[in-house]
N, C-alpha and C. Protein backbone atom coordinates (compact mmCIF):
# COMPACT_ATOMS: atom_id res chain seq x y z
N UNK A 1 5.39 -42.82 46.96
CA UNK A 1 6.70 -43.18 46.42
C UNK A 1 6.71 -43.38 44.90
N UNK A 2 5.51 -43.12 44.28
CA UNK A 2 5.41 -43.61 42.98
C UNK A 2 5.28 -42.16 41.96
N UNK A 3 6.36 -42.31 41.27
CA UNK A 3 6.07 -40.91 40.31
C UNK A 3 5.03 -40.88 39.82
N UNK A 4 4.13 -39.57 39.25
CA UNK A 4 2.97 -39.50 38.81
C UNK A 4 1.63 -39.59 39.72
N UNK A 5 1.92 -40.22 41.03
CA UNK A 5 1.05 -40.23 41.96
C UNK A 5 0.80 -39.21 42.68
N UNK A 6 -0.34 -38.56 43.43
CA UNK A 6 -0.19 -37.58 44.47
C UNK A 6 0.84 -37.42 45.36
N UNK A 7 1.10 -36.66 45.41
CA UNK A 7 2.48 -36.26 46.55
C UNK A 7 2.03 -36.53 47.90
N UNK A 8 2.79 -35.93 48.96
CA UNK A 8 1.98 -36.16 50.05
C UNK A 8 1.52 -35.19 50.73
N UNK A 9 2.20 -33.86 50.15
CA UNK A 9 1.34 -32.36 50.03
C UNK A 9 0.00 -32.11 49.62
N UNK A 10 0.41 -33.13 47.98
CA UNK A 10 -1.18 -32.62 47.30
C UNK A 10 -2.61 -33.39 48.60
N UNK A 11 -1.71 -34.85 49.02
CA UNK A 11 -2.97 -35.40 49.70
C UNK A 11 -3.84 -34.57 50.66
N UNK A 12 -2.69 -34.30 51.78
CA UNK A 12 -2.69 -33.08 52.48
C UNK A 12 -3.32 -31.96 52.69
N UNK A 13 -3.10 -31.55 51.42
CA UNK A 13 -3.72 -30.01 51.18
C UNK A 13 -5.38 -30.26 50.35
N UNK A 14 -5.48 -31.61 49.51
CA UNK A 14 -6.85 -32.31 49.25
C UNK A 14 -7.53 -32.20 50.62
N UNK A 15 -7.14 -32.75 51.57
CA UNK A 15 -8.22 -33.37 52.45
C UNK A 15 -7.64 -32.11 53.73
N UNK A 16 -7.04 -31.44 53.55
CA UNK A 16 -7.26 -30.64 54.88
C UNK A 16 -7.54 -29.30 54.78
N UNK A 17 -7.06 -28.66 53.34
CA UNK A 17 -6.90 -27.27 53.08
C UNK A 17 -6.09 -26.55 53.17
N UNK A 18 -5.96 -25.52 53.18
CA UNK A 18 -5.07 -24.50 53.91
C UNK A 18 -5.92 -23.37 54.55
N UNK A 19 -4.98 -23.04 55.63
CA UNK A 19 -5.68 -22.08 57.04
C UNK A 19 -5.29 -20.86 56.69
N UNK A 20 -4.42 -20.60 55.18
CA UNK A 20 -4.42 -19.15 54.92
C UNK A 20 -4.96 -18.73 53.67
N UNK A 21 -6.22 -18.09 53.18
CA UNK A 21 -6.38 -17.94 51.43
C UNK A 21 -5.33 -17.37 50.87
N UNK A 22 -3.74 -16.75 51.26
CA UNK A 22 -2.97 -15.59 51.17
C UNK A 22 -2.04 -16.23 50.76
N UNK A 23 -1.84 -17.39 51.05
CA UNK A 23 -0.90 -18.59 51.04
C UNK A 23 -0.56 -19.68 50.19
N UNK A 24 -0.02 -20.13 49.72
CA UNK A 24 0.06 -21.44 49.30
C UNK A 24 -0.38 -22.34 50.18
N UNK A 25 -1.20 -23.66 50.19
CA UNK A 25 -1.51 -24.65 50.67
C UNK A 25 -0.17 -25.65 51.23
N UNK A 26 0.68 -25.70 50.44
CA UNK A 26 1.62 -26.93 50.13
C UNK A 26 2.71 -26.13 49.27
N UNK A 27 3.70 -26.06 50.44
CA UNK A 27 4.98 -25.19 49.64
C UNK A 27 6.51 -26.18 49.83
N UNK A 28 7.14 -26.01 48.77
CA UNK A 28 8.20 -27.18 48.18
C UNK A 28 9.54 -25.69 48.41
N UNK A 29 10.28 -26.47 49.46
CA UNK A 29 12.09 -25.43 48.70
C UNK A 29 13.05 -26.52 48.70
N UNK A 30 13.63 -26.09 47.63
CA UNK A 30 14.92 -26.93 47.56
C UNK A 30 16.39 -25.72 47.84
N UNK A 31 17.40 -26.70 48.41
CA UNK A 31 18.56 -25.72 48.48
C UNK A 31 19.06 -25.71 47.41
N UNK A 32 19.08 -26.55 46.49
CA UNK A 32 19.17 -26.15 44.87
C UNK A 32 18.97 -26.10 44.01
N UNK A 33 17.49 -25.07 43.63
CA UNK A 33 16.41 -25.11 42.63
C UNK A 33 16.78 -25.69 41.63
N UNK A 34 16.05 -26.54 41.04
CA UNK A 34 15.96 -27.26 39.72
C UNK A 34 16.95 -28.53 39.46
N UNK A 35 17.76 -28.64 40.94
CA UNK A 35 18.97 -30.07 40.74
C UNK A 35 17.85 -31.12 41.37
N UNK A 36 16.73 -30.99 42.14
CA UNK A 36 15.95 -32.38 42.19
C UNK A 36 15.61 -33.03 41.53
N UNK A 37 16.32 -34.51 41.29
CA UNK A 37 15.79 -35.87 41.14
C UNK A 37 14.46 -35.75 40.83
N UNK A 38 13.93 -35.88 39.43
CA UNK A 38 12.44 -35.83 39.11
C UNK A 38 12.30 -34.60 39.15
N UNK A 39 12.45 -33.70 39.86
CA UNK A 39 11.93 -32.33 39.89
C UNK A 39 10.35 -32.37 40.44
N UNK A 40 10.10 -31.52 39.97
CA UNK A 40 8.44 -30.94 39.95
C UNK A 40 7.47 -32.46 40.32
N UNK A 41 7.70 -33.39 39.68
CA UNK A 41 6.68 -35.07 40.13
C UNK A 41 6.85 -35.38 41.08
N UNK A 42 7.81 -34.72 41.93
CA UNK A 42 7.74 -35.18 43.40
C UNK A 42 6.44 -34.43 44.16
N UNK A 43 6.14 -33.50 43.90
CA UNK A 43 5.41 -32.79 44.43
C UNK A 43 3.97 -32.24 43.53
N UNK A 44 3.95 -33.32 42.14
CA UNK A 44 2.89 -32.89 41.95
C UNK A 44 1.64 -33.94 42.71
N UNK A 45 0.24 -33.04 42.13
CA UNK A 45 -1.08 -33.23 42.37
C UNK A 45 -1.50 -34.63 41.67
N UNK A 46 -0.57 -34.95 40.61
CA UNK A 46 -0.83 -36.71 40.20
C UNK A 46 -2.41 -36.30 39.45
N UNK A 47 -3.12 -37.65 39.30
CA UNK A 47 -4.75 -37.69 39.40
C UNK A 47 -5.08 -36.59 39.56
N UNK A 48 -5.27 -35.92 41.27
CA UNK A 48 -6.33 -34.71 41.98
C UNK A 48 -6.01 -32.99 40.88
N UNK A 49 -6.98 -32.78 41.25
CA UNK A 49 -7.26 -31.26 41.43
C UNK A 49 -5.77 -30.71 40.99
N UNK A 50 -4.99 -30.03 40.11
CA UNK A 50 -3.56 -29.35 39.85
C UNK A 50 -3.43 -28.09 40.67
N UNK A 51 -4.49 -27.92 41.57
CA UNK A 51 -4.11 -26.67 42.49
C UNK A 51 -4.01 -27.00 43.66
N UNK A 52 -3.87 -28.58 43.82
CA UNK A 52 -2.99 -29.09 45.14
C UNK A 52 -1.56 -29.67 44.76
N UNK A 53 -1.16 -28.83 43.63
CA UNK A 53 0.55 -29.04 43.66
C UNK A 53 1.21 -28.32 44.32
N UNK A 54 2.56 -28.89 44.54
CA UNK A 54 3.41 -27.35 45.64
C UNK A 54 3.79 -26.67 44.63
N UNK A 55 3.77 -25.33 45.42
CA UNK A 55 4.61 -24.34 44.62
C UNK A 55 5.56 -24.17 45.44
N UNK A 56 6.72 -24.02 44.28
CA UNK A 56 8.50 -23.85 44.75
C UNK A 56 8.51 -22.46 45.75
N UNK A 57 9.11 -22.11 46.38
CA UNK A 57 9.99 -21.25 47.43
C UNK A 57 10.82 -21.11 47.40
N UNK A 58 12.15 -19.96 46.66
CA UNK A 58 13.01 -20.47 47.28
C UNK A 58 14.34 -20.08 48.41
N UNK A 59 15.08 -20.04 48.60
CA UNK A 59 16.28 -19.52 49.71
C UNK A 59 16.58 -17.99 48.58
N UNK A 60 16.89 -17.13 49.74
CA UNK A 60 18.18 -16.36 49.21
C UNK A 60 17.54 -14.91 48.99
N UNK A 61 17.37 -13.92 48.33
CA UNK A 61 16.42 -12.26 48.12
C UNK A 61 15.27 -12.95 47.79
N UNK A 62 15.20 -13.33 46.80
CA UNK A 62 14.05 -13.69 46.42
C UNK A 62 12.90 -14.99 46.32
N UNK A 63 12.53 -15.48 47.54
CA UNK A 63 11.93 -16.40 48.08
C UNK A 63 10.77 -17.19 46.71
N UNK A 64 10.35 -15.88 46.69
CA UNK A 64 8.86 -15.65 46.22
C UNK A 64 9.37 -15.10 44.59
N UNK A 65 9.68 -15.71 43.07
CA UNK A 65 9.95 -14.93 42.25
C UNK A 65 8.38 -14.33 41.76
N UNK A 66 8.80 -13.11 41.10
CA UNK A 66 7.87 -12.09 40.63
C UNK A 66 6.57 -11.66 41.44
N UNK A 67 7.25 -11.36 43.06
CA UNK A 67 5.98 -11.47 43.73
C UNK A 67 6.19 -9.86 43.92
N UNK A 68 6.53 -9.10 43.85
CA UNK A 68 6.81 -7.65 44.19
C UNK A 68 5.95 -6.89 43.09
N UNK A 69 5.33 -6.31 42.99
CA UNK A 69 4.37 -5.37 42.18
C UNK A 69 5.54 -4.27 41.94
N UNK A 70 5.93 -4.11 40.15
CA UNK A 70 6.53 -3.06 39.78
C UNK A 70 5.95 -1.73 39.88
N UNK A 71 6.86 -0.25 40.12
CA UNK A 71 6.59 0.29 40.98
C UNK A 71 5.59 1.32 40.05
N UNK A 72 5.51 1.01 38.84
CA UNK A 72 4.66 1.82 37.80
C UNK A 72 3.10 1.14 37.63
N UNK A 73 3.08 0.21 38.46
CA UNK A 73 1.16 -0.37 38.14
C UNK A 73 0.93 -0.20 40.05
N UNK A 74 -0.29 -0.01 39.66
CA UNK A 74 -1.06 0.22 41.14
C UNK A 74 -1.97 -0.69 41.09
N UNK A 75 -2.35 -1.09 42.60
CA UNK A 75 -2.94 -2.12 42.94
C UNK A 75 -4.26 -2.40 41.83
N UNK A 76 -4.72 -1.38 42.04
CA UNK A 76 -6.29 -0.97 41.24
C UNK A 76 -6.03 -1.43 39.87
N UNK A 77 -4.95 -1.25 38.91
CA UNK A 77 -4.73 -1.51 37.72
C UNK A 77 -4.49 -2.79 37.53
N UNK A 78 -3.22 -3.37 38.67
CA UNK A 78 -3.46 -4.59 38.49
C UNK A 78 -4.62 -5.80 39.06
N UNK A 79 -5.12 -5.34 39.77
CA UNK A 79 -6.95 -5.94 39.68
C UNK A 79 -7.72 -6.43 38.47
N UNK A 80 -7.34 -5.11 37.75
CA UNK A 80 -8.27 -4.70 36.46
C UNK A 80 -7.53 -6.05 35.25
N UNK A 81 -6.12 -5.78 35.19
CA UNK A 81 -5.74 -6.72 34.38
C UNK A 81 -6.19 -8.43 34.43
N UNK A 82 -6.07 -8.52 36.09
CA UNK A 82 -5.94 -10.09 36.33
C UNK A 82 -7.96 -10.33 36.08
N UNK A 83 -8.87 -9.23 36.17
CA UNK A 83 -9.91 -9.49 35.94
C UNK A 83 -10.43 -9.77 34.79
N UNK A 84 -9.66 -8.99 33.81
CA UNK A 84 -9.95 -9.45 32.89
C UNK A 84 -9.29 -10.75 31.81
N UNK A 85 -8.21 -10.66 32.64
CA UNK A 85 -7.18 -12.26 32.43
C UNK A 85 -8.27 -13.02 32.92
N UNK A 86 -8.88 -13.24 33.46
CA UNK A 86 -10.13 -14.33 34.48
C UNK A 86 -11.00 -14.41 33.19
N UNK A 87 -11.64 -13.33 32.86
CA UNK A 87 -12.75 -13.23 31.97
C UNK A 87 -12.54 -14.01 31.20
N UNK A 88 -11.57 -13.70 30.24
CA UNK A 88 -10.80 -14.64 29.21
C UNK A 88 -11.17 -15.93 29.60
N UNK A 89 -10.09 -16.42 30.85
CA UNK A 89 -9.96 -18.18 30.92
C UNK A 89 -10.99 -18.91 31.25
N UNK A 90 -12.22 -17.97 31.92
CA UNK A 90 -13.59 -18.37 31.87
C UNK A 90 -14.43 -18.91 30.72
N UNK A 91 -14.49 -17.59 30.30
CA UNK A 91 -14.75 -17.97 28.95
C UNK A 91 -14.23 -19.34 28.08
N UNK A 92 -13.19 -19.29 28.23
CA UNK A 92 -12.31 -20.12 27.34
C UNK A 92 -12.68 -21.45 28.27
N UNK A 93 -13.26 -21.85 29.30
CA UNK A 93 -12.88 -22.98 29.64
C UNK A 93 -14.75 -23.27 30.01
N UNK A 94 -15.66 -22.60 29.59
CA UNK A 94 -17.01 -22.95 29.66
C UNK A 94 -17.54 -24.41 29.67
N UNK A 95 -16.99 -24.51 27.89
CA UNK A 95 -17.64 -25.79 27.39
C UNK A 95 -16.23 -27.08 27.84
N UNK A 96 -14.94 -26.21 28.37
CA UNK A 96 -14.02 -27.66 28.76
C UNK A 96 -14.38 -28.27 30.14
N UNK A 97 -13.82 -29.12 30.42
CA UNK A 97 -13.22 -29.76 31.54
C UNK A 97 -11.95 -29.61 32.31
N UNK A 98 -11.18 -28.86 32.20
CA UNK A 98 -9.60 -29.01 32.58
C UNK A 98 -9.23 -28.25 34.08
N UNK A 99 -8.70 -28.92 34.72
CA UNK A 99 -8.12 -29.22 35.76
C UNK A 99 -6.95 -28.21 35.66
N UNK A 100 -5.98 -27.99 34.95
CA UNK A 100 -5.11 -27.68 34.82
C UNK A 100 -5.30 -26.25 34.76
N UNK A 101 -6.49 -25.58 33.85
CA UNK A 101 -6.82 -24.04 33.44
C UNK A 101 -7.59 -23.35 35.05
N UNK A 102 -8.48 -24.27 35.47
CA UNK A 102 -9.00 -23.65 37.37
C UNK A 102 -7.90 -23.97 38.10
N UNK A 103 -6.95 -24.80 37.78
CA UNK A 103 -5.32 -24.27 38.56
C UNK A 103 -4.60 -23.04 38.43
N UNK A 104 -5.00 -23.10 36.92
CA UNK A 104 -3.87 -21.55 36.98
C UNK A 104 -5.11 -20.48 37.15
N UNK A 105 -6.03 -20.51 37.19
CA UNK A 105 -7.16 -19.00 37.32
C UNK A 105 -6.57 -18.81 38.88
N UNK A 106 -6.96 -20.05 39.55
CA UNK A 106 -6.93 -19.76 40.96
C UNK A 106 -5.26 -19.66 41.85
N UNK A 107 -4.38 -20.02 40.89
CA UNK A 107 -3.15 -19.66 41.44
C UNK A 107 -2.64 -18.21 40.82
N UNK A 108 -3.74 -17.76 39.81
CA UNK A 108 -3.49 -16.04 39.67
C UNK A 108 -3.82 -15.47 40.43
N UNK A 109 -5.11 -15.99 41.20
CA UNK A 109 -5.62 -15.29 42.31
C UNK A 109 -4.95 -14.94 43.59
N UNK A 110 -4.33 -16.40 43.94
CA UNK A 110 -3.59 -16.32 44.70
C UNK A 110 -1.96 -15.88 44.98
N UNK A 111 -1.53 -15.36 43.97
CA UNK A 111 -0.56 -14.92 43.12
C UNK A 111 -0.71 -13.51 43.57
N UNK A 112 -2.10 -12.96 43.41
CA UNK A 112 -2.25 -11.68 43.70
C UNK A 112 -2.55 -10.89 44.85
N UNK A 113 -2.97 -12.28 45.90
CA UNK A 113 -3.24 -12.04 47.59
C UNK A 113 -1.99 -12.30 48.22
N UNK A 114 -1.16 -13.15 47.66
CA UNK A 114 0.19 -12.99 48.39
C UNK A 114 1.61 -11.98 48.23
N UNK A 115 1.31 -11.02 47.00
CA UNK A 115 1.05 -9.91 47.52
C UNK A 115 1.49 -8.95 48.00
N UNK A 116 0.06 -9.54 49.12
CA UNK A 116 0.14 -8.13 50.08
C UNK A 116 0.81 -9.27 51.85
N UNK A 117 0.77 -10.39 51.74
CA UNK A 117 1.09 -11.46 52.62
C UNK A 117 1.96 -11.74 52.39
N UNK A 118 2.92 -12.48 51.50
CA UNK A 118 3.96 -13.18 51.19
C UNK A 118 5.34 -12.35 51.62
N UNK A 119 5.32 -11.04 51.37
CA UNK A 119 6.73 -10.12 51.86
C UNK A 119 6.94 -10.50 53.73
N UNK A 120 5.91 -10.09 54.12
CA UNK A 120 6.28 -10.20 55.28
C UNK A 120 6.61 -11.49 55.73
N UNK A 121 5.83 -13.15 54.95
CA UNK A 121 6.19 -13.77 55.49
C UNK A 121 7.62 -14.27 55.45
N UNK A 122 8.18 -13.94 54.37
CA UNK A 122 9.36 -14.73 54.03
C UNK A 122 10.49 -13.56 54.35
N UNK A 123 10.37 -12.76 55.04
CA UNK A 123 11.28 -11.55 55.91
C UNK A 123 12.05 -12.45 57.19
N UNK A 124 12.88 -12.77 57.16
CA UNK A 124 13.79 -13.92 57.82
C UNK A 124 14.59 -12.20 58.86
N UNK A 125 14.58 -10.99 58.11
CA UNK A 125 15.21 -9.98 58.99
C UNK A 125 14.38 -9.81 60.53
N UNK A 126 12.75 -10.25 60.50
CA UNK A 126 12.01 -10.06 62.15
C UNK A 126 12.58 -10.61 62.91
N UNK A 127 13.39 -11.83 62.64
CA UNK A 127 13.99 -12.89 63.78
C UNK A 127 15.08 -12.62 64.21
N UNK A 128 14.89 -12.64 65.42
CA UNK A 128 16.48 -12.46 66.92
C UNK A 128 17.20 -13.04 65.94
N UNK A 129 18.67 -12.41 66.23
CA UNK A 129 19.73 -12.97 66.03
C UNK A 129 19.60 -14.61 66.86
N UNK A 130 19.07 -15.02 67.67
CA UNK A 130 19.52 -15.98 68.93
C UNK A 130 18.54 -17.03 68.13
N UNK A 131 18.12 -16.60 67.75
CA UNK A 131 16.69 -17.45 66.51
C UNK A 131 17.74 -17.91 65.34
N UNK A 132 18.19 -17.04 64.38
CA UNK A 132 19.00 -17.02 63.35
C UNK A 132 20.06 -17.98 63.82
N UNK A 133 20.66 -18.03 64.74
CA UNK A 133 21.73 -18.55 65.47
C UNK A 133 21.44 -20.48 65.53
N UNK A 134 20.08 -20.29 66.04
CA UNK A 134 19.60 -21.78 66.12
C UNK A 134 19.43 -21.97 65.17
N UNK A 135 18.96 -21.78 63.86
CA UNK A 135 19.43 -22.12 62.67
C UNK A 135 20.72 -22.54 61.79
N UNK A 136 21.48 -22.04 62.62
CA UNK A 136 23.04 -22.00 61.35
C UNK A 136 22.39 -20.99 60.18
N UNK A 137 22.21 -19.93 61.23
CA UNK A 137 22.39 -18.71 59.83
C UNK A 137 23.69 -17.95 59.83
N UNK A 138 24.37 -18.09 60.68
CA UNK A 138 25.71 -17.70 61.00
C UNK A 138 26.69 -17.78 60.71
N UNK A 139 26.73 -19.52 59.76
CA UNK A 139 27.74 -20.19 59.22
C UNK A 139 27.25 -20.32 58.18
N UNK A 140 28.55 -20.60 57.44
CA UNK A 140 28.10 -20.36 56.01
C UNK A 140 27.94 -22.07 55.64
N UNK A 141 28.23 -22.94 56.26
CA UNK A 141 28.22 -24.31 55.59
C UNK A 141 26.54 -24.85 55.76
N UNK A 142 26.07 -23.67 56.91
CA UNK A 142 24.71 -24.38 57.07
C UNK A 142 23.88 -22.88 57.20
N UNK A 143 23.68 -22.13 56.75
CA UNK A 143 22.88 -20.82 56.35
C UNK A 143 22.17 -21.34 55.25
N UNK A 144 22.09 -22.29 54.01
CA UNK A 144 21.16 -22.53 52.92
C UNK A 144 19.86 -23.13 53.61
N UNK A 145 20.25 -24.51 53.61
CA UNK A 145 19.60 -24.93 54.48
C UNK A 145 19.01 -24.75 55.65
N UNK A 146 19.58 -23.71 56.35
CA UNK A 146 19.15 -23.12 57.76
C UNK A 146 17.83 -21.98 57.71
N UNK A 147 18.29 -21.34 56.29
CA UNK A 147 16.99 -20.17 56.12
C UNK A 147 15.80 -21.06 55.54
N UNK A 148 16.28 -22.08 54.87
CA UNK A 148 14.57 -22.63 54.39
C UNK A 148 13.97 -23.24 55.70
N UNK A 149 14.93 -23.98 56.35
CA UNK A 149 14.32 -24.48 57.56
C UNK A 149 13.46 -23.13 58.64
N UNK A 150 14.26 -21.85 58.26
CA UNK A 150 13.15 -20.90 59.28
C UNK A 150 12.31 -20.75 58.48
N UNK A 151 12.11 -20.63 57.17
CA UNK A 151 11.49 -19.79 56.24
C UNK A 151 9.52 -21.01 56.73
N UNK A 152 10.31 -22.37 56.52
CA UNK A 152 9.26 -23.39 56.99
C UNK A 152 8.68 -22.80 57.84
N UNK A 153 9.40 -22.93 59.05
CA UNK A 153 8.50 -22.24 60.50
C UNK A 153 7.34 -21.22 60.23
N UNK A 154 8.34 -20.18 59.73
CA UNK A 154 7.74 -19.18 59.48
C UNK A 154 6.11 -19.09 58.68
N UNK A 155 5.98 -20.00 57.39
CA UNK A 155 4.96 -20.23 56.59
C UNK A 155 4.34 -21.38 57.32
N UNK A 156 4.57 -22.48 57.79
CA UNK A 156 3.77 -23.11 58.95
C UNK A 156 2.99 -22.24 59.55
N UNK A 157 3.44 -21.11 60.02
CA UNK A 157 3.07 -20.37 61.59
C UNK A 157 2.22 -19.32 60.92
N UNK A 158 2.35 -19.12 59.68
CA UNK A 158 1.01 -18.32 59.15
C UNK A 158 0.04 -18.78 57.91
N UNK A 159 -0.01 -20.23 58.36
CA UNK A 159 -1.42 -21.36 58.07
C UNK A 159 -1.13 -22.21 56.65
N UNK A 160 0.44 -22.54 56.16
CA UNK A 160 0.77 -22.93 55.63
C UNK A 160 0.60 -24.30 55.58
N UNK A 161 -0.26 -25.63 54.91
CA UNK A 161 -0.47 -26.67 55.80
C UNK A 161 0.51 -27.74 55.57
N UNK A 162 1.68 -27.94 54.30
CA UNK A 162 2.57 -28.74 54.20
C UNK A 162 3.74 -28.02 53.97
N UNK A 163 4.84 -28.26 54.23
CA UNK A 163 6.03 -27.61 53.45
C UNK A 163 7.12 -28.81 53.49
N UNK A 164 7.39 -29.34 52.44
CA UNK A 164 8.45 -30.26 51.87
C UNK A 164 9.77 -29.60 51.52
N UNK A 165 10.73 -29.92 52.37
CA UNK A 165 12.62 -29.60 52.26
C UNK A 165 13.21 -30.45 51.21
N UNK A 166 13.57 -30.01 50.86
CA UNK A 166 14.71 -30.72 49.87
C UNK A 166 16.34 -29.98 50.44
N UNK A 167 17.11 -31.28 51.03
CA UNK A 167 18.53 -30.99 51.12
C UNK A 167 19.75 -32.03 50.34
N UNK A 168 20.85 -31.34 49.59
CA UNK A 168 21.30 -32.10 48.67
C UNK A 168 20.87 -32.71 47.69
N UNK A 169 20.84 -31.48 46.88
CA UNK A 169 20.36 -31.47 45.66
C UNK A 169 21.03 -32.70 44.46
N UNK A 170 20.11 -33.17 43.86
CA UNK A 170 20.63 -34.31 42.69
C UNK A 170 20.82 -35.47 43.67
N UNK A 171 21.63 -36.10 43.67
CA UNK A 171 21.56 -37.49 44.14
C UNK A 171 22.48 -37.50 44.94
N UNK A 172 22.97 -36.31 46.02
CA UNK A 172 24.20 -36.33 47.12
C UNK A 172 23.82 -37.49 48.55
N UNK A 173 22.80 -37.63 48.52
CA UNK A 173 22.21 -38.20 49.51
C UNK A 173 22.26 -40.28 49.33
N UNK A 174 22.18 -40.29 47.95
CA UNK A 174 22.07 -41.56 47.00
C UNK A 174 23.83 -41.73 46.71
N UNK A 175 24.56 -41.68 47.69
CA UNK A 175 25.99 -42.17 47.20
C UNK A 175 26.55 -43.49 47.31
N UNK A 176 27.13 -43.92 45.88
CA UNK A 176 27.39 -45.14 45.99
C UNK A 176 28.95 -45.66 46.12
N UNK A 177 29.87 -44.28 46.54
CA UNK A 177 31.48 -44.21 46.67
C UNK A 177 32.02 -43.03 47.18
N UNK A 178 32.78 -42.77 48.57
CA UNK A 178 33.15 -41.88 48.73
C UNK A 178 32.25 -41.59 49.66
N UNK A 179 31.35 -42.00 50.67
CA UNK A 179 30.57 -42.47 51.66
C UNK A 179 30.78 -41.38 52.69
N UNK A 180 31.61 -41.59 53.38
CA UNK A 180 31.98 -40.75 54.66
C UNK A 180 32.11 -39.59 54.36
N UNK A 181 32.95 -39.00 53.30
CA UNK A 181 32.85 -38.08 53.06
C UNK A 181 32.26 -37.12 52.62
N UNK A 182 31.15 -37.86 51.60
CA UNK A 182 30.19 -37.44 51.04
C UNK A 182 29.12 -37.05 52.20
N UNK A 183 28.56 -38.20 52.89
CA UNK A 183 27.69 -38.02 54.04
C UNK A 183 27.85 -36.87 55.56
N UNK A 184 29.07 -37.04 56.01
CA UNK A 184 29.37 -36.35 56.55
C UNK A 184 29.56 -34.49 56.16
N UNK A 185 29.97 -34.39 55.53
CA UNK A 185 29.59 -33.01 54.68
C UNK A 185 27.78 -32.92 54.59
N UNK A 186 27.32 -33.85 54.13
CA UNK A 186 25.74 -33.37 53.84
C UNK A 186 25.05 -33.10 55.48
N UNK A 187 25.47 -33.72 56.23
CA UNK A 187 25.65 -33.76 57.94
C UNK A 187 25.38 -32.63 58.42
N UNK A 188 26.66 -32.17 58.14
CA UNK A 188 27.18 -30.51 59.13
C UNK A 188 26.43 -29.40 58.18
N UNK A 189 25.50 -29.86 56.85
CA UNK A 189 24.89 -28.85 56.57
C UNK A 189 23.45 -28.71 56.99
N UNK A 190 22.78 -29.85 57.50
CA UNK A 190 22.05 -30.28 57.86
C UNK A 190 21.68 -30.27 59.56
N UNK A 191 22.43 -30.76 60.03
CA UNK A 191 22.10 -31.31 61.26
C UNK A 191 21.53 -30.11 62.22
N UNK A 192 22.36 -29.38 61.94
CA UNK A 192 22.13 -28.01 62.80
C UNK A 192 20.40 -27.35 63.05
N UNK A 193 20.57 -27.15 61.13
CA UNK A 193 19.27 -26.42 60.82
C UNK A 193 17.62 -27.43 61.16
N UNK A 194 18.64 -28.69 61.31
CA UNK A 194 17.38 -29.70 61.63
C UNK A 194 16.45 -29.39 62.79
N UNK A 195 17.61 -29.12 63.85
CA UNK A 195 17.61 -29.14 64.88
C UNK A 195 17.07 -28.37 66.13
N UNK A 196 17.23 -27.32 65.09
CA UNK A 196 17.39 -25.48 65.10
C UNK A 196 15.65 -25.70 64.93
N UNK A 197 15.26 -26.07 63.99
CA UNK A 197 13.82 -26.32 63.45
C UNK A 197 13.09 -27.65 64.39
N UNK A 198 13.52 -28.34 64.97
CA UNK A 198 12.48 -28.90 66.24
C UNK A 198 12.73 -28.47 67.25
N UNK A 199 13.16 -27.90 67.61
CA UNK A 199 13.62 -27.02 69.13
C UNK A 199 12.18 -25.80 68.52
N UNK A 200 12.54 -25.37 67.53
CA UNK A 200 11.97 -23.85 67.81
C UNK A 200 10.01 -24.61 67.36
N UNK A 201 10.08 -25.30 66.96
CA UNK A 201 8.14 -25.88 66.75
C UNK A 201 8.07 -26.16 68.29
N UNK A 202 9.13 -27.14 69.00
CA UNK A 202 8.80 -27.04 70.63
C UNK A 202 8.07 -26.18 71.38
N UNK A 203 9.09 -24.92 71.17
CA UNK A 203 9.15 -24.11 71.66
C UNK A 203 7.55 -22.91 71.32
């Protein structure tokens, strides 16, 4: 609960790992990127290791930004680049200590295995309509919220080991006037996809 402290992802993903190298460990979506309260300190690594922070996800085409390989570099080339991007930060980080520089080597790495993983996972088109349906992908008051809630499943179910929701973005949730109305609206965007999402881990 304390800003600046480990999240409860980073703990998580410290002491358990993740069951996919392809993957993010500890993945964060909000239904409205960048309106969270604190932002990014909710979910950082605090103290530990900076490559047990979440990385964002988010709703909508593009789950995953800049994860698609433009159609003029080939795999082989981009190998070659990120190898020698490595060389560099190796180098450069011999005689340091930093936490922060084996975060980003190893989230290039992983940057570059997801890929060939990450498209398929966040393809919300494999799922039945009757799937989509238990979500509130159907309606539009609860489709935001409804696709991150599959999108969860989905990255759970291929060795994802935390994934943190954010619904009602900024402080809709924190109302201090206008109560019922406020709440009830955050409700019917919610409730469904909640729902939709323990039925189908049941299941």
């Amino acid at each position: 609960p304390r800003s600046g402290r480990p999240s409860m992802g980073a703990w998580v993903t410290y002491g358990l790992g993740s069951e996919n190298d392809s993957l993010p460990g500890f993945v964060v979506m909000e239904d409205t990127p960048g309106k969270v309260v604190n932002g990014p300190r909710n979910w950082s690594a605090g103290f530990m290791p900076a490559s047990h922070q979440g990385v964002s996800v988010y709703s909508g085409d593009e789950p995953i930004k800049n994860l698609e390989i433009p159609a003029t570099l080939t795999a082989r080339r981009q190998r070659s680049k990120l190898d020698l991007l490595n060389q560099f930060n190796r180098s450069f980080a011999e005689n340091r200590s930093q936490s922060e520089l084996d975060a980003r080597i190893e989230s290039m790495e992983l940057a570059f295995r997801m890929q060939a993983e990450a498209p398929t996972a966040v393809n919300l088109a494999d799922e039945t309509a009757k799937t989509q349906r238990l979500y509130g992908l159907d309606d539009d008051k609860t489709a935001t919220f409804g696709r991150n809630c599959l999108l969860a499943r989905r990255l759970v179910e291929r060795g994802v080991r935390f994934v943190q929701l954010y619904h009602g973005a900024g402080s809709r949730w924190d109302a201090h006037k206008g109560i019922e109305a406020n709440h009830s609206g955050l409700c019917r965007e919610s409730d469904k996809p909640v729902a939709g999402l323990l039925k189908d881990l049941k299941q």
